[in-house]
N, C-alpha and C. Protein backbone atom coordinates (compact mmCIF):
# COMPACT_ATOMS: atom_id res chain seq x y z
N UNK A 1 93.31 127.95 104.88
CA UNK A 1 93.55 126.70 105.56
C UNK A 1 93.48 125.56 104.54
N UNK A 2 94.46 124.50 104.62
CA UNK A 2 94.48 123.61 103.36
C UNK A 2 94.14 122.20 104.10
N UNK A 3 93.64 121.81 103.82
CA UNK A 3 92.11 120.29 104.06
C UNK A 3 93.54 118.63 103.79
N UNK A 4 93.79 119.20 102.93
CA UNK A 4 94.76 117.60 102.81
C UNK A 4 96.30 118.24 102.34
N UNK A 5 96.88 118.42 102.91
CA UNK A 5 98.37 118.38 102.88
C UNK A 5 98.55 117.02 101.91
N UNK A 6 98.43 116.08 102.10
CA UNK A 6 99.40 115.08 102.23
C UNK A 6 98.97 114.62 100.23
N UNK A 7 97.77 115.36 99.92
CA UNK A 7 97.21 114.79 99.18
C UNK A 7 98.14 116.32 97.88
N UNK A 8 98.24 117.43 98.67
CA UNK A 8 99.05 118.16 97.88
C UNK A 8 100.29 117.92 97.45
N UNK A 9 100.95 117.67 98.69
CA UNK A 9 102.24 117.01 98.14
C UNK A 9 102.86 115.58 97.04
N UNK A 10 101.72 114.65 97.55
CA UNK A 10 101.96 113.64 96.18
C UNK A 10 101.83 114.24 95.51
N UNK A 11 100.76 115.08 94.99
CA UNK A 11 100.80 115.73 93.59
C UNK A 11 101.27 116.52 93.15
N UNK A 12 102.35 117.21 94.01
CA UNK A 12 103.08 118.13 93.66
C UNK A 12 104.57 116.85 93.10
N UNK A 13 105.04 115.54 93.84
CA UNK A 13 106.01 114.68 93.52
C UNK A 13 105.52 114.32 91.79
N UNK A 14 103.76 113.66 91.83
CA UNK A 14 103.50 113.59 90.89
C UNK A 14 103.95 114.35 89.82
N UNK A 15 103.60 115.37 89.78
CA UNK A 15 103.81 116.47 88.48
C UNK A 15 105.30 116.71 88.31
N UNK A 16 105.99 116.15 89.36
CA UNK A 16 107.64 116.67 89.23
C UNK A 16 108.07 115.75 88.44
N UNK A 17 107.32 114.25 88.65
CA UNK A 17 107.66 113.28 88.11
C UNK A 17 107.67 113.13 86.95
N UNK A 18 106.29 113.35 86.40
CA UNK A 18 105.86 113.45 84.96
C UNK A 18 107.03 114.59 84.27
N UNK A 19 107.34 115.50 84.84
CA UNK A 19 108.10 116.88 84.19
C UNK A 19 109.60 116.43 83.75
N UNK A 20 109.98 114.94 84.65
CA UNK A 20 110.98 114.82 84.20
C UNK A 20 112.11 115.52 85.78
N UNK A 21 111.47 116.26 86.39
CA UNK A 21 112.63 116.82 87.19
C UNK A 21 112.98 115.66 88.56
N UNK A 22 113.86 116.26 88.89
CA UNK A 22 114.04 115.04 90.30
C UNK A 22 114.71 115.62 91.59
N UNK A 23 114.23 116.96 91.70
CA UNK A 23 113.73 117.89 92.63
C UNK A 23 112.47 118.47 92.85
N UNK A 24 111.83 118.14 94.23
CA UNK A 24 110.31 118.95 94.75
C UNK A 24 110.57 119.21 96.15
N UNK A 25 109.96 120.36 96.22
CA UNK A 25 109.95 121.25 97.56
C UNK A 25 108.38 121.12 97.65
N UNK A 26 108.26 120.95 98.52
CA UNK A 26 106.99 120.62 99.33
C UNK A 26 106.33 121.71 101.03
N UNK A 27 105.72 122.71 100.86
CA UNK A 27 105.44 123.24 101.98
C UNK A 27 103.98 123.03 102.35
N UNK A 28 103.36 122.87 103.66
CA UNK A 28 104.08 122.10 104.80
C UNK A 28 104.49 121.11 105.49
N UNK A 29 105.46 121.17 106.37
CA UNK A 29 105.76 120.06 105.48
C UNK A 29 105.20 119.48 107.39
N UNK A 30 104.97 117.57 107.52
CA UNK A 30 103.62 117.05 108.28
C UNK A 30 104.62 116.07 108.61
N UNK A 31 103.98 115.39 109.91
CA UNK A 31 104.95 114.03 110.22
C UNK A 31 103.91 112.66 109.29
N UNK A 32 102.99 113.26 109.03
CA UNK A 32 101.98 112.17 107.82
C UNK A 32 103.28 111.88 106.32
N UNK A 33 103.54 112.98 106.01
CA UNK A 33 104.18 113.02 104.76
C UNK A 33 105.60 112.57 105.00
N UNK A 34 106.22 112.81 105.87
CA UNK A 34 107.39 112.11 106.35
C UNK A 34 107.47 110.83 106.74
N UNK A 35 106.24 110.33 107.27
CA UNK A 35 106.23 108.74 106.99
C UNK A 35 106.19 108.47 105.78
N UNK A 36 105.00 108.70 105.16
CA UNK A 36 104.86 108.79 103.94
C UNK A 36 106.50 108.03 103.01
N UNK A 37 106.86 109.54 102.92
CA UNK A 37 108.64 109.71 102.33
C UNK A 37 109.46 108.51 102.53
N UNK A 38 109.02 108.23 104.52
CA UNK A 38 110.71 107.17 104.55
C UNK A 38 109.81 105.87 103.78
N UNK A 39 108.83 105.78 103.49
CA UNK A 39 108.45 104.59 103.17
C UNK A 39 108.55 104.22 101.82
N UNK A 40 108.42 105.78 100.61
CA UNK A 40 108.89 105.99 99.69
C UNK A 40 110.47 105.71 99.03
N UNK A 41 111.23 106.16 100.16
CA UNK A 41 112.47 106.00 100.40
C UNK A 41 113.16 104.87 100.36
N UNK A 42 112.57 104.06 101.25
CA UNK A 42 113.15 102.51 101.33
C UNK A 42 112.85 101.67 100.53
N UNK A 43 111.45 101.98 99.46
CA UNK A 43 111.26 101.21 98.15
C UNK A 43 111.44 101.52 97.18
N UNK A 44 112.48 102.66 97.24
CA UNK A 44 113.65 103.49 95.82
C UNK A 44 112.73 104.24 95.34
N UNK A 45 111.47 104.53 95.65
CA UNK A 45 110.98 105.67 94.65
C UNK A 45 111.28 107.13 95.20
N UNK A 46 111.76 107.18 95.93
CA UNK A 46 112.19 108.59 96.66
C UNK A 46 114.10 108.40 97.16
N UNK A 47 114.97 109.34 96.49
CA UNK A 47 116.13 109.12 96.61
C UNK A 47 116.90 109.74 98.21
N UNK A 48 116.31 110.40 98.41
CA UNK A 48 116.35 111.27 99.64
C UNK A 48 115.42 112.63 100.00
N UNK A 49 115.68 113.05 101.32
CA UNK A 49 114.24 114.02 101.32
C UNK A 49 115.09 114.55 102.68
N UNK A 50 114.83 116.17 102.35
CA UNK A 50 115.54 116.73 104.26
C UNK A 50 114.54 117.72 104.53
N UNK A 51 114.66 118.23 105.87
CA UNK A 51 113.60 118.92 106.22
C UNK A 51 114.04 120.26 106.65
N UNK A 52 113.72 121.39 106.19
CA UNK A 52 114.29 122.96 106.32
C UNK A 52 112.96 123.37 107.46
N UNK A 53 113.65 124.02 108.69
CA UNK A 53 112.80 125.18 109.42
C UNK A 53 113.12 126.21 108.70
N UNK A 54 111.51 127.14 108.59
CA UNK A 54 111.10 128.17 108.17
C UNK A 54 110.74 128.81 109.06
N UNK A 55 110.44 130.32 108.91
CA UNK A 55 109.83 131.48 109.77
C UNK A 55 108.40 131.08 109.88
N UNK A 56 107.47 130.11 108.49
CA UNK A 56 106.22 130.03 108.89
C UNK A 56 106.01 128.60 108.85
N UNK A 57 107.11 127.60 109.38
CA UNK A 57 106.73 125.99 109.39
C UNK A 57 108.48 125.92 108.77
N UNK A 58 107.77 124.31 108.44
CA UNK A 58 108.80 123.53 108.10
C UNK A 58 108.37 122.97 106.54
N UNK A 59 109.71 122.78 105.94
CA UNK A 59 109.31 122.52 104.18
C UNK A 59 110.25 121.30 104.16
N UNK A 60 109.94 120.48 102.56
CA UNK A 60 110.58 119.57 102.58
C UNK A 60 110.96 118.96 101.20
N UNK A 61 112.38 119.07 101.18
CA UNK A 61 113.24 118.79 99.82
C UNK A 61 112.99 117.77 99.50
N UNK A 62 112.76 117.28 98.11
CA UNK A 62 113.11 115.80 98.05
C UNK A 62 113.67 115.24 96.70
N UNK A 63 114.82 114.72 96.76
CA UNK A 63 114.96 114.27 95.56
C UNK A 63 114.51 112.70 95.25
N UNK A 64 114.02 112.84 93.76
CA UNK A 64 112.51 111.74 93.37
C UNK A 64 113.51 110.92 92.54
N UNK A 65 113.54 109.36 92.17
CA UNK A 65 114.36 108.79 90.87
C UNK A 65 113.40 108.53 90.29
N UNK A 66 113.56 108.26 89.34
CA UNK A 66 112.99 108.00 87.93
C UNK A 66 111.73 106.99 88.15
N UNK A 67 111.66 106.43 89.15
CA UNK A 67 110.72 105.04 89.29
C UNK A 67 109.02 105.54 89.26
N UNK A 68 108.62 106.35 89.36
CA UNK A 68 107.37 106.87 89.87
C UNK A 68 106.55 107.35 88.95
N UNK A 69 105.97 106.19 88.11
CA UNK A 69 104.72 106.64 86.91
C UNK A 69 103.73 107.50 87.77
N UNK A 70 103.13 107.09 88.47
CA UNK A 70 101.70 107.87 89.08
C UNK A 70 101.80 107.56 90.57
N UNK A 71 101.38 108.67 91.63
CA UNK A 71 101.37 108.06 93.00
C UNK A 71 100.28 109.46 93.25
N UNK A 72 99.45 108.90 93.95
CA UNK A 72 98.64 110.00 95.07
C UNK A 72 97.97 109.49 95.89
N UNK A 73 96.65 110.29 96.63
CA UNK A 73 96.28 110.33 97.89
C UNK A 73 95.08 109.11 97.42
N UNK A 74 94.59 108.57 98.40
CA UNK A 74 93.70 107.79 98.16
C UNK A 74 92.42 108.64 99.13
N UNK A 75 91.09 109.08 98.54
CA UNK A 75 90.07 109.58 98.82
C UNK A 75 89.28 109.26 98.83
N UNK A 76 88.15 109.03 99.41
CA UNK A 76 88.33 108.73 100.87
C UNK A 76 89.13 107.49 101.54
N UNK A 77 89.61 107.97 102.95
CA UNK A 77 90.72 107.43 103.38
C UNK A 77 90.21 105.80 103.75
N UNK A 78 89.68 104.91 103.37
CA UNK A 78 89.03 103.10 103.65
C UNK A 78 89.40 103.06 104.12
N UNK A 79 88.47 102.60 105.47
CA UNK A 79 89.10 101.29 106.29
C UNK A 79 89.10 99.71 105.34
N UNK A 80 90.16 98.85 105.98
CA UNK A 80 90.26 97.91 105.13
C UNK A 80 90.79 96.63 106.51
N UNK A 81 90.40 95.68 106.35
CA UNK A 81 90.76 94.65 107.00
C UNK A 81 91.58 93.64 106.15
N UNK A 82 92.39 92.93 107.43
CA UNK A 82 93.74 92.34 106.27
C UNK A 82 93.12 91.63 105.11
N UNK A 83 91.90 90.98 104.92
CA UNK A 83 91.56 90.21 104.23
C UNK A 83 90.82 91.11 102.57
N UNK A 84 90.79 92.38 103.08
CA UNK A 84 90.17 93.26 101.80
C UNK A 84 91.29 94.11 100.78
N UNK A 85 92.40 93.40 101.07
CA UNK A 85 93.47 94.68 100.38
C UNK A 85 93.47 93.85 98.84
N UNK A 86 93.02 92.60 98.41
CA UNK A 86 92.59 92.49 96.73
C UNK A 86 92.13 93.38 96.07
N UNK A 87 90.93 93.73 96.51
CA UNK A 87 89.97 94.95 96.15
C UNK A 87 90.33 96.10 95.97
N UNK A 88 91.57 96.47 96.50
CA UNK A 88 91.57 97.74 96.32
C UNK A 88 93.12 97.85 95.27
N UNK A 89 93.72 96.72 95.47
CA UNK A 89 95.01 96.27 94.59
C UNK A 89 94.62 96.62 93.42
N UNK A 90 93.37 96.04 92.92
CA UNK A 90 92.68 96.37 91.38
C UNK A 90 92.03 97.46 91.58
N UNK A 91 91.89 98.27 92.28
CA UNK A 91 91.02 99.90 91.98
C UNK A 91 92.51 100.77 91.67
N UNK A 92 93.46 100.69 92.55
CA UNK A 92 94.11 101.71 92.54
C UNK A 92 95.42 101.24 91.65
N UNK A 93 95.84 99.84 91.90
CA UNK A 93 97.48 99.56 90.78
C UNK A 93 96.91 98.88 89.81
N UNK A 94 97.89 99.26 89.04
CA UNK A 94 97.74 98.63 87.17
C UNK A 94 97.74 97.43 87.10
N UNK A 95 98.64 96.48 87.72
CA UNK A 95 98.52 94.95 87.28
C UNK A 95 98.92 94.41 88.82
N UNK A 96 98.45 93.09 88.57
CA UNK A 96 98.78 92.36 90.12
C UNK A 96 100.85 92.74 90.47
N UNK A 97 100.77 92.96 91.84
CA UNK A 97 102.31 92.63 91.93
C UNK A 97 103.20 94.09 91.19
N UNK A 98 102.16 94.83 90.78
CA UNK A 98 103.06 96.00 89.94
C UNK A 98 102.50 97.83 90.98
N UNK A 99 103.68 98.20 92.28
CA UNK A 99 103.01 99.56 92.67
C UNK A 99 102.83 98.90 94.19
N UNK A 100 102.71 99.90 94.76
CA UNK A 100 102.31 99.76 95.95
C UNK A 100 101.05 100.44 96.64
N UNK A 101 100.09 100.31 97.44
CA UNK A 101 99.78 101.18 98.43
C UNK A 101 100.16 101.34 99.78
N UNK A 102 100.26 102.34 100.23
CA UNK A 102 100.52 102.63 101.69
C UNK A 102 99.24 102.44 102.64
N UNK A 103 99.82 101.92 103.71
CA UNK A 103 98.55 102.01 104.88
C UNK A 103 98.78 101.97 106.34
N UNK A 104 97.85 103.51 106.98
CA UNK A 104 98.17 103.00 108.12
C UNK A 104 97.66 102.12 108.98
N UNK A 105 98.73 101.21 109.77
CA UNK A 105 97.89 100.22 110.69
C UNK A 105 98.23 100.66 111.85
N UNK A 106 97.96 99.79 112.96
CA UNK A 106 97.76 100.20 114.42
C UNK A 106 99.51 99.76 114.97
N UNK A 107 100.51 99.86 113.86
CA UNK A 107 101.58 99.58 113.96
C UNK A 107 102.20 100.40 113.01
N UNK A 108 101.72 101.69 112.52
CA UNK A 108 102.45 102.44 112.64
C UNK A 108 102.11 102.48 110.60
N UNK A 109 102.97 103.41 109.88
CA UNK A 109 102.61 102.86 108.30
C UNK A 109 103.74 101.96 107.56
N UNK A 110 103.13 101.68 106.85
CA UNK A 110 103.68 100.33 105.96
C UNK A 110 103.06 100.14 104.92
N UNK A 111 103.30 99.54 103.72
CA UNK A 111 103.34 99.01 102.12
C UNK A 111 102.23 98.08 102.46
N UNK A 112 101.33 97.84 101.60
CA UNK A 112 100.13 97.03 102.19
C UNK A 112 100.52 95.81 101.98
N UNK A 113 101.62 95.20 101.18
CA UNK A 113 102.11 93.60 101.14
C UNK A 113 103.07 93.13 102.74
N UNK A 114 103.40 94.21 103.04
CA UNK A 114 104.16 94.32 104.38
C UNK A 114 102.88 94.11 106.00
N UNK A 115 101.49 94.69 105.34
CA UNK A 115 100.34 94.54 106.14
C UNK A 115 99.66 93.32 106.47
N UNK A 116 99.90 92.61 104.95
CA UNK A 116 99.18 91.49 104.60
C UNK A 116 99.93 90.54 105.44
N UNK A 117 101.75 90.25 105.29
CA UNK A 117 102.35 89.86 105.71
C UNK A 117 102.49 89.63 107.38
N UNK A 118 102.18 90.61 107.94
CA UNK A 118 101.50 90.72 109.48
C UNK A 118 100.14 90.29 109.52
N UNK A 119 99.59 90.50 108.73
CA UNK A 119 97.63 90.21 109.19
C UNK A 119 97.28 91.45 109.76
N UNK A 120 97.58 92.56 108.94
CA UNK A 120 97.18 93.57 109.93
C UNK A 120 95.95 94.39 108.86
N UNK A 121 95.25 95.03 109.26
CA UNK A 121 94.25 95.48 108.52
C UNK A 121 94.82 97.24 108.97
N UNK A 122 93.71 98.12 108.11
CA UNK A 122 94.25 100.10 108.83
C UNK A 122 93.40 100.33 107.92
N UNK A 123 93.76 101.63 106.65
CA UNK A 123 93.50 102.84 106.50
C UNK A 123 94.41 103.52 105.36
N UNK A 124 93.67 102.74 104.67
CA UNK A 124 94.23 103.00 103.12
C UNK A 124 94.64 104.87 103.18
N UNK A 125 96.07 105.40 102.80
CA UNK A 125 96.59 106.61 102.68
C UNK A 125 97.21 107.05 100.87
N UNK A 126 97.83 106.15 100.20
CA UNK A 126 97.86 106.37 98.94
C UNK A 126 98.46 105.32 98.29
N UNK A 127 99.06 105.72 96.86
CA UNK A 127 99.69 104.73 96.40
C UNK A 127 100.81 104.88 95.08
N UNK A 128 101.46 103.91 94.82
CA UNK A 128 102.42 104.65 94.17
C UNK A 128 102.71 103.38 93.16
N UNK A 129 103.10 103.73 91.74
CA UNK A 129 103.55 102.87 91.22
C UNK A 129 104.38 103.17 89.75
């Protein structure tokens, strides 16, 4: 039984990244990680991603572009209120304004400048930059 999916699969994008390739298959595949993806997706670090049924689940293709120095799971998962996402801007990205984190809020997930932008506080999930 595997404890964090979601935390395998960044690091499986991770290592694809670093390798240079811009294909990763990902099994299993989660509706966590598929948010995840389209959110990846729409801020160009993920070029596309489809989803194959299997005999034991569902897996998931994805082709990665070039944009993606480092991204993974954030452990343990913080709660954070809109007013605390500074703090964690400097734990987890390199320079102000450079990377994103993801988070879920009570509206579903979103880029934490997209959170701030609402006033919404959640549940720091990872980050990418």
């Amino acid at each position: 039984m595997e404890h964090d999916t979601l935390a395998r699969a960044l690091s499986a994008i991770n290592n694809a990244a670093g390798r240079g390739k811009t294909e990763v298959e990902i099994t299993p595949a989660s509706k966590v990680i598929t948010a995840v993806l389209e959110i990846l997706k729409r801020e160009g670090y993920v070029e596309s991603y489809s989803r194959e049924e299997t005999g034991s689940g569902a897996k998931l293709r994805i082709k990665i572009t070039g944009q993606i120095n480092k991204i993974g799971a954030i452990k343990p998962r913080y709660p954070v209120n809109k007013n605390e996402f500074e703090k964690f801007e400097q734990s987890y990205l390199p320079a102000k304004d450079f990377g994103r984190i993801i988070v879920s809020t009570s509206k579903g997930y979103m880029m934490h400048i997209e959170a701030k932008q609402k006033g919404l506080g959640g549940v720091l999930i990872a980050y990418v930059y």
